[in-house]
C-alpha atoms as a PDB file:
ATOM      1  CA  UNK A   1      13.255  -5.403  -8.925  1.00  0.00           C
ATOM      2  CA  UNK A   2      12.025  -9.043  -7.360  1.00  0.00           C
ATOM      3  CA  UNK A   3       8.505  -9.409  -7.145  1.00  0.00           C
ATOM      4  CA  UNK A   4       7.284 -12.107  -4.536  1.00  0.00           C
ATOM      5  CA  UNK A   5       3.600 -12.646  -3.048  1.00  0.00           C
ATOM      6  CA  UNK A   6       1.729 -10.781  -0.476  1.00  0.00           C
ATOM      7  CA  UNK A   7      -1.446 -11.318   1.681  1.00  0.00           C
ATOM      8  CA  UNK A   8      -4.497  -9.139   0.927  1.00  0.00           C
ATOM      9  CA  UNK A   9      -7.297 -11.079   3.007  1.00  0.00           C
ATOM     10  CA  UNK A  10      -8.363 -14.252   4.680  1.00  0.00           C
ATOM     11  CA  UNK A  11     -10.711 -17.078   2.925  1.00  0.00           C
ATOM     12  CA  UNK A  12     -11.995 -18.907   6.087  1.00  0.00           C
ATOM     13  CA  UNK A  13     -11.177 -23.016   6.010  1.00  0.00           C
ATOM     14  CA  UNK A  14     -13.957 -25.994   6.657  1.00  0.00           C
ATOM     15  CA  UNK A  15     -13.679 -25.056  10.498  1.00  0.00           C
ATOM     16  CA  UNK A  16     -13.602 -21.594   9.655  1.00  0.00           C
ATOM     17  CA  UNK A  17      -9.806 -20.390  10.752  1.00  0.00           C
ATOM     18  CA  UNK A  18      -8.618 -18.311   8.122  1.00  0.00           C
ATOM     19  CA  UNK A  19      -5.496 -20.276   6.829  1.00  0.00           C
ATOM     20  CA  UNK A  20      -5.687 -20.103   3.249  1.00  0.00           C
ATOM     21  CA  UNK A  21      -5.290 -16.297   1.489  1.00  0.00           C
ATOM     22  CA  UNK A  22      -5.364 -15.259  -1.796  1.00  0.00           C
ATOM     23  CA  UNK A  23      -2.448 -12.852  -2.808  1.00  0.00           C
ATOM     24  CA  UNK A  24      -1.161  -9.955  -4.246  1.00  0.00           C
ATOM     25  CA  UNK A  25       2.278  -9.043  -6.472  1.00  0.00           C
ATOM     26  CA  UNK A  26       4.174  -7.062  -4.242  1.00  0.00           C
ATOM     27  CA  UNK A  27       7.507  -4.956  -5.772  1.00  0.00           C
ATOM     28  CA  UNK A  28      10.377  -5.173  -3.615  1.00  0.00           C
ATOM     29  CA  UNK A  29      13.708  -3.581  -3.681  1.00  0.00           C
ATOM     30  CA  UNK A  30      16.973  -5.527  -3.615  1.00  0.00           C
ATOM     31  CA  UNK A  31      20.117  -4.230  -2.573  1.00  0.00           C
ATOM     32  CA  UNK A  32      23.275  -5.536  -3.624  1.00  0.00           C
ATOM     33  CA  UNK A  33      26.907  -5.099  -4.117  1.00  0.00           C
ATOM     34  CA  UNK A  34      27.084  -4.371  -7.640  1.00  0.00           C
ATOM     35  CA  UNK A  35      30.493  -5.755  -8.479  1.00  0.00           C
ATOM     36  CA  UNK A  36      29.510  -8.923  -7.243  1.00  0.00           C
ATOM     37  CA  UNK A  37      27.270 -11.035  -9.604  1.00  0.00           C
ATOM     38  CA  UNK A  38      24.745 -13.019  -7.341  1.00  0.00           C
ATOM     39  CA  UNK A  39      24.383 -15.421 -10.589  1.00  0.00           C
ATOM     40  CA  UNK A  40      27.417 -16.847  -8.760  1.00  0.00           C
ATOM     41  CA  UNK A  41      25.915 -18.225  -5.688  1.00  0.00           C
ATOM     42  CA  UNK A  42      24.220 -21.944  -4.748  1.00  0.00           C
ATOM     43  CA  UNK A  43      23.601 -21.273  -1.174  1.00  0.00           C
ATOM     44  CA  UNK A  44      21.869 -19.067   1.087  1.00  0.00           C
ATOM     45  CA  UNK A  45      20.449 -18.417   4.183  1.00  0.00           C
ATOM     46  CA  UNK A  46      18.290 -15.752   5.629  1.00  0.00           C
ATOM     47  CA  UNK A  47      18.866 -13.354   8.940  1.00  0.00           C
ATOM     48  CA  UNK A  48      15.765 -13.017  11.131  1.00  0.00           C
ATOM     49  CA  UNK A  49      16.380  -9.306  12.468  1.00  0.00           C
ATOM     50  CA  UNK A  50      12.304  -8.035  12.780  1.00  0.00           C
ATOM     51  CA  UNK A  51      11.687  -7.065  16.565  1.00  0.00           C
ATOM     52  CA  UNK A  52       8.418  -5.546  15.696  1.00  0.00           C
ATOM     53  CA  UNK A  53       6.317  -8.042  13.244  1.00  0.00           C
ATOM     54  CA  UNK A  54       8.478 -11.788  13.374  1.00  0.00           C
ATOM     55  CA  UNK A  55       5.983 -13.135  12.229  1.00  0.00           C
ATOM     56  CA  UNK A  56       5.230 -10.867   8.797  1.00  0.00           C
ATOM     57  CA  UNK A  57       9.335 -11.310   8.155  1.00  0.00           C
ATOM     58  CA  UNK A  58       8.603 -15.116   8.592  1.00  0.00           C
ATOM     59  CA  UNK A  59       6.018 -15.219   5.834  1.00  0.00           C
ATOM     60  CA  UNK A  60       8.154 -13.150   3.502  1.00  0.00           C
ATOM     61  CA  UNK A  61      11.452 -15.266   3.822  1.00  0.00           C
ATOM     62  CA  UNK A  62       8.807 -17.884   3.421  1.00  0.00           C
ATOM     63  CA  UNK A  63       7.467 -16.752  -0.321  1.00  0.00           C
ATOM     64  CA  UNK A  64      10.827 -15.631  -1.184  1.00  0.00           C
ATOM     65  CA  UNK A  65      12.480 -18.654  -0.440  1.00  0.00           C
ATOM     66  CA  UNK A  66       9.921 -20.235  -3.167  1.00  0.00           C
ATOM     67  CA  UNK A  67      11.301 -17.590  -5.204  1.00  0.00           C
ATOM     68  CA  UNK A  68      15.508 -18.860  -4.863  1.00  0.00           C
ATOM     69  CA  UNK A  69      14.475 -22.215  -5.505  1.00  0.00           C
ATOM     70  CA  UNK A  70      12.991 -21.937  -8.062  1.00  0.00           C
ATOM     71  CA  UNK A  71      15.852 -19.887  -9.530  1.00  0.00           C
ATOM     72  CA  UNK A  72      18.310 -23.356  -8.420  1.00  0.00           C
ATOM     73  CA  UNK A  73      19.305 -21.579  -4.759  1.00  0.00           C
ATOM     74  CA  UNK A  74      19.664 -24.008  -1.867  1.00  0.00           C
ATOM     75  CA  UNK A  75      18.982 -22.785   1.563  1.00  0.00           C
ATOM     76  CA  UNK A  76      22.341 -23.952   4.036  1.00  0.00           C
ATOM     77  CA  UNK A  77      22.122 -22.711   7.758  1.00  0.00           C
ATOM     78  CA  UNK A  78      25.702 -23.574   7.759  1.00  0.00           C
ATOM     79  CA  UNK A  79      28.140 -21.201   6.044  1.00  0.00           C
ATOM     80  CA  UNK A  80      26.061 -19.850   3.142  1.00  0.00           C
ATOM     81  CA  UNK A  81      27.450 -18.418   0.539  1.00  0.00           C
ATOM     82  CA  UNK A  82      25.222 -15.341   1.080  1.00  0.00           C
ATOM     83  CA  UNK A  83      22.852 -14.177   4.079  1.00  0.00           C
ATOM     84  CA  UNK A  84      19.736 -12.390   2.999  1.00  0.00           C
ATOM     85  CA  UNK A  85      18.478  -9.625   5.464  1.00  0.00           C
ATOM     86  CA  UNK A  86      15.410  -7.579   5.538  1.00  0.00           C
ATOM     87  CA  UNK A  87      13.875  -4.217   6.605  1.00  0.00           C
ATOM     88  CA  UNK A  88      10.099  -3.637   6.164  1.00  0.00           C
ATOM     89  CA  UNK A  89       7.385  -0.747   6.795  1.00  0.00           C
ATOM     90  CA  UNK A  90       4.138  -1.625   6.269  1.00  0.00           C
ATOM     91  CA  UNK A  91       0.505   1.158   7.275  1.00  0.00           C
ATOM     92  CA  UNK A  92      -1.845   3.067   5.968  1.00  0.00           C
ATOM     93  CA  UNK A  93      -2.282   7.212   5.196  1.00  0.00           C
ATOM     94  CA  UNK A  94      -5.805   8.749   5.977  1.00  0.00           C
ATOM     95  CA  UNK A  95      -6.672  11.646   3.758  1.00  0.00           C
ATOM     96  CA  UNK A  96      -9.432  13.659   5.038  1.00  0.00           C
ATOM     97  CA  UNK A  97     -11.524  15.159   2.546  1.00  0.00           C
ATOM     98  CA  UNK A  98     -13.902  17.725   4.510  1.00  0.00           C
ATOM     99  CA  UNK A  99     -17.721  18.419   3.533  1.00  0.00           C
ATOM    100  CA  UNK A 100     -18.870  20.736   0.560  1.00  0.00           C
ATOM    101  CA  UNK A 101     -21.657  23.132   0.467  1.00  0.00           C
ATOM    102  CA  UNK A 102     -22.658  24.799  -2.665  1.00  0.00           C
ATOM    103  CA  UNK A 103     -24.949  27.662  -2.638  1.00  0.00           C
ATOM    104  CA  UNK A 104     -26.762  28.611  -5.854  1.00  0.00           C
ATOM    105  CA  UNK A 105     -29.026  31.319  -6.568  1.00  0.00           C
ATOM    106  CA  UNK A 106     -31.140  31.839  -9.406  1.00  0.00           C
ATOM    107  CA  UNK A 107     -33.794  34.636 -10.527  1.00  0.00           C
ATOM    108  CA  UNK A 108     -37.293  33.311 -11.004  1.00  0.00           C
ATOM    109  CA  UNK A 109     -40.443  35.710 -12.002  1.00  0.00           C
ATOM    110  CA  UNK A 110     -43.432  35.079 -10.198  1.00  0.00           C
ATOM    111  CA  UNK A 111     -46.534  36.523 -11.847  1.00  0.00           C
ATOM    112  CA  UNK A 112     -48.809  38.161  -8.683  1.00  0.00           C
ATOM    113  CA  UNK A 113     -52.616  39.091  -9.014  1.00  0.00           C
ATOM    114  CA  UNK A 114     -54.147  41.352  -7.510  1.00  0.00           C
ATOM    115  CA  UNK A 115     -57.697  43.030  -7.589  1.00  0.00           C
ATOM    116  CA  UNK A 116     -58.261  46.849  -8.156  1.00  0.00           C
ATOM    117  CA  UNK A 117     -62.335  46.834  -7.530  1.00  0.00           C
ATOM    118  CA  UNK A 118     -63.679  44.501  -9.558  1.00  0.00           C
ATOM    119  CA  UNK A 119     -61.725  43.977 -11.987  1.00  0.00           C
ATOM    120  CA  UNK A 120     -58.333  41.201 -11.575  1.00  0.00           C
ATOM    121  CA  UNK A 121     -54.850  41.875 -12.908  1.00  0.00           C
ATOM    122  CA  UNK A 122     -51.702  41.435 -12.233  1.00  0.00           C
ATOM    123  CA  UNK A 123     -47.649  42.057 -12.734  1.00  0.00           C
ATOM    124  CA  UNK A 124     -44.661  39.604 -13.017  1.00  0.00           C
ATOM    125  CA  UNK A 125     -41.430  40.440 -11.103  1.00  0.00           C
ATOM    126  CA  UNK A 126     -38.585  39.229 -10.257  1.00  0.00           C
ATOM    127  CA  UNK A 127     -37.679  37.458  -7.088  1.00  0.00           C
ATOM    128  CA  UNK A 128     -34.134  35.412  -6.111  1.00  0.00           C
ATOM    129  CA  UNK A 129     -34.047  32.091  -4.945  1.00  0.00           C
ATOM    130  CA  UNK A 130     -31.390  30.689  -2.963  1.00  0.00           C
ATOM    131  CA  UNK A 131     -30.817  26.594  -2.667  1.00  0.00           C
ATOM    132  CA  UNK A 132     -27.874  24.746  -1.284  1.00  0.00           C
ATOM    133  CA  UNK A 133     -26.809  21.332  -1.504  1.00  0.00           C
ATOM    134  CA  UNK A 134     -23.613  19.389   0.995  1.00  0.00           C
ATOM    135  CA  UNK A 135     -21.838  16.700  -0.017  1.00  0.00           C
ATOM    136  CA  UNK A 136     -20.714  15.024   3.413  1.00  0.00           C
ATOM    137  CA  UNK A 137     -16.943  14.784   4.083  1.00  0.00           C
ATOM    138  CA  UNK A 138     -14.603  11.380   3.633  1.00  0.00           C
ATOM    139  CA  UNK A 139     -11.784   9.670   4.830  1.00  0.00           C
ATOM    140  CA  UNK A 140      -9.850   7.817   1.978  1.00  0.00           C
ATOM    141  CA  UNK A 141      -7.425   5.155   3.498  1.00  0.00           C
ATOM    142  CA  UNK A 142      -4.400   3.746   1.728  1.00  0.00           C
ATOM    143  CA  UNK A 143      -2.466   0.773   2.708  1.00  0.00           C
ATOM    144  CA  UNK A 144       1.369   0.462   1.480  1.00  0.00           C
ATOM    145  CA  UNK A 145       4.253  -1.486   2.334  1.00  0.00           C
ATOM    146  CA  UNK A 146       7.700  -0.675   1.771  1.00  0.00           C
ATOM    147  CA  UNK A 147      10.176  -4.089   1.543  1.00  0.00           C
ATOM    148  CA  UNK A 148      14.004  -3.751   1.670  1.00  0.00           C
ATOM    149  CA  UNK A 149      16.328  -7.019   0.735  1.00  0.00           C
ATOM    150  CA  UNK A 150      19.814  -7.003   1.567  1.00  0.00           C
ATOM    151  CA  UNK A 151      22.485  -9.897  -0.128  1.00  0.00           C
ATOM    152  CA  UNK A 152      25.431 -10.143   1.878  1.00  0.00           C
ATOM    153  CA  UNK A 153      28.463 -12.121   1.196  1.00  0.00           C
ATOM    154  CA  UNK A 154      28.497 -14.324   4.259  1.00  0.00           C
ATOM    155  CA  UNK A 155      32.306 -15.357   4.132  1.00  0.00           C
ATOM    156  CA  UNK A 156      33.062 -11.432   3.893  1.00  0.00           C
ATOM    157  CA  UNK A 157      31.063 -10.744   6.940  1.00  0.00           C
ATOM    158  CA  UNK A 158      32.292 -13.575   8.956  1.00  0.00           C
ATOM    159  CA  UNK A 159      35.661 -12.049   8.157  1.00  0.00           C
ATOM    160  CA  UNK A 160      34.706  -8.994   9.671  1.00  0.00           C
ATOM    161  CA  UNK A 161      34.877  -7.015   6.302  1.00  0.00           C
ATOM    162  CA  UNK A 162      33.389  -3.196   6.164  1.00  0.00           C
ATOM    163  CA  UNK A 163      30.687  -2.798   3.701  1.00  0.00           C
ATOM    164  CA  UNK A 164      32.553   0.207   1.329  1.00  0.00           C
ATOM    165  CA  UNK A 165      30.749   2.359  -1.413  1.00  0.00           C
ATOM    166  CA  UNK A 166      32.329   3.920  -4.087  1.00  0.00           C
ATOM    167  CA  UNK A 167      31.651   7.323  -5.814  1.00  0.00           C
END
């Protein structure tokens, strides 16, 4: 698993354009050819693929890049040893919860008077009472991302080799 940066939200500047964004640990997945040890490689390059969000795959090869150099990688645009692709999902899920009502009902006695001639009396009895409270209905909204990192041996791809898996 590599973990690498991600943007949560925008701290305006002195001219108040929000460059500047404090950031979150995202996990990402990284695919690889197992019987190939990526210890082995100095060079790489990345392969800018995204039709839908450039820009978002920009920023990630960005922070990841931080990431290989820091771990001694060199980036080469000329025959790297490996090209790094990458295949991304980010939205959110709504979950609706709808409204509650609870209806209670509880026995009270109520004590009544009453007059026979002149003199006053009275009897208790009993008598339900009904209340109800609602608790209003929500929408809960979750944000995820899903990040997919592909290592490719360049020289076996400018070959024209087949990716194979074995069982």
């Amino acid at each position: 698993m590599l973990r690498i940066l991600g943007d949560q939200a925008a701290t305006p500047d002195a001219q108040g354009f929000p460059l500047t964004f404090p950031t979150k640990e995202i996990n990402v997945r990284t695919y690889r050819d197992p019987e190939e040890s990526l210890a082995t490689y100095k060079t790489y390059d990345f392969d800018y693929t995204s039709k839908t969000n450039p820009l978002l795959e920009k920023e990630l090869f960005q922070q990841l890049e931080k990431v290989l150099q820091a771990h001694g990688l060199t980036r080469v645009r000329e025959d790297p040893q490996i090209v790094i692709s990458m295949d991304f999902f980010v939205g959110k899920k709504e979950q609706y919860t709808p409204p509650t009502t609870v209806t209670s009902t509880e026995i009270k006695n109520v004590w009544n008077t009453g007059m026979l001639g002149w003199n006053v009396g009275g009897y208790s009895s009993s008598v339900p009472v009904t209340s109800s409270s609602t608790t209003p209905g929500y929408t809960t909204t979750s944000y995820y991302s899903n990040i997919r990192l592909n290592f490719l041996n360049h020289a076996k791809l400018v070959k024209g080799a087949k990716l194979t898996t074995r069982h």
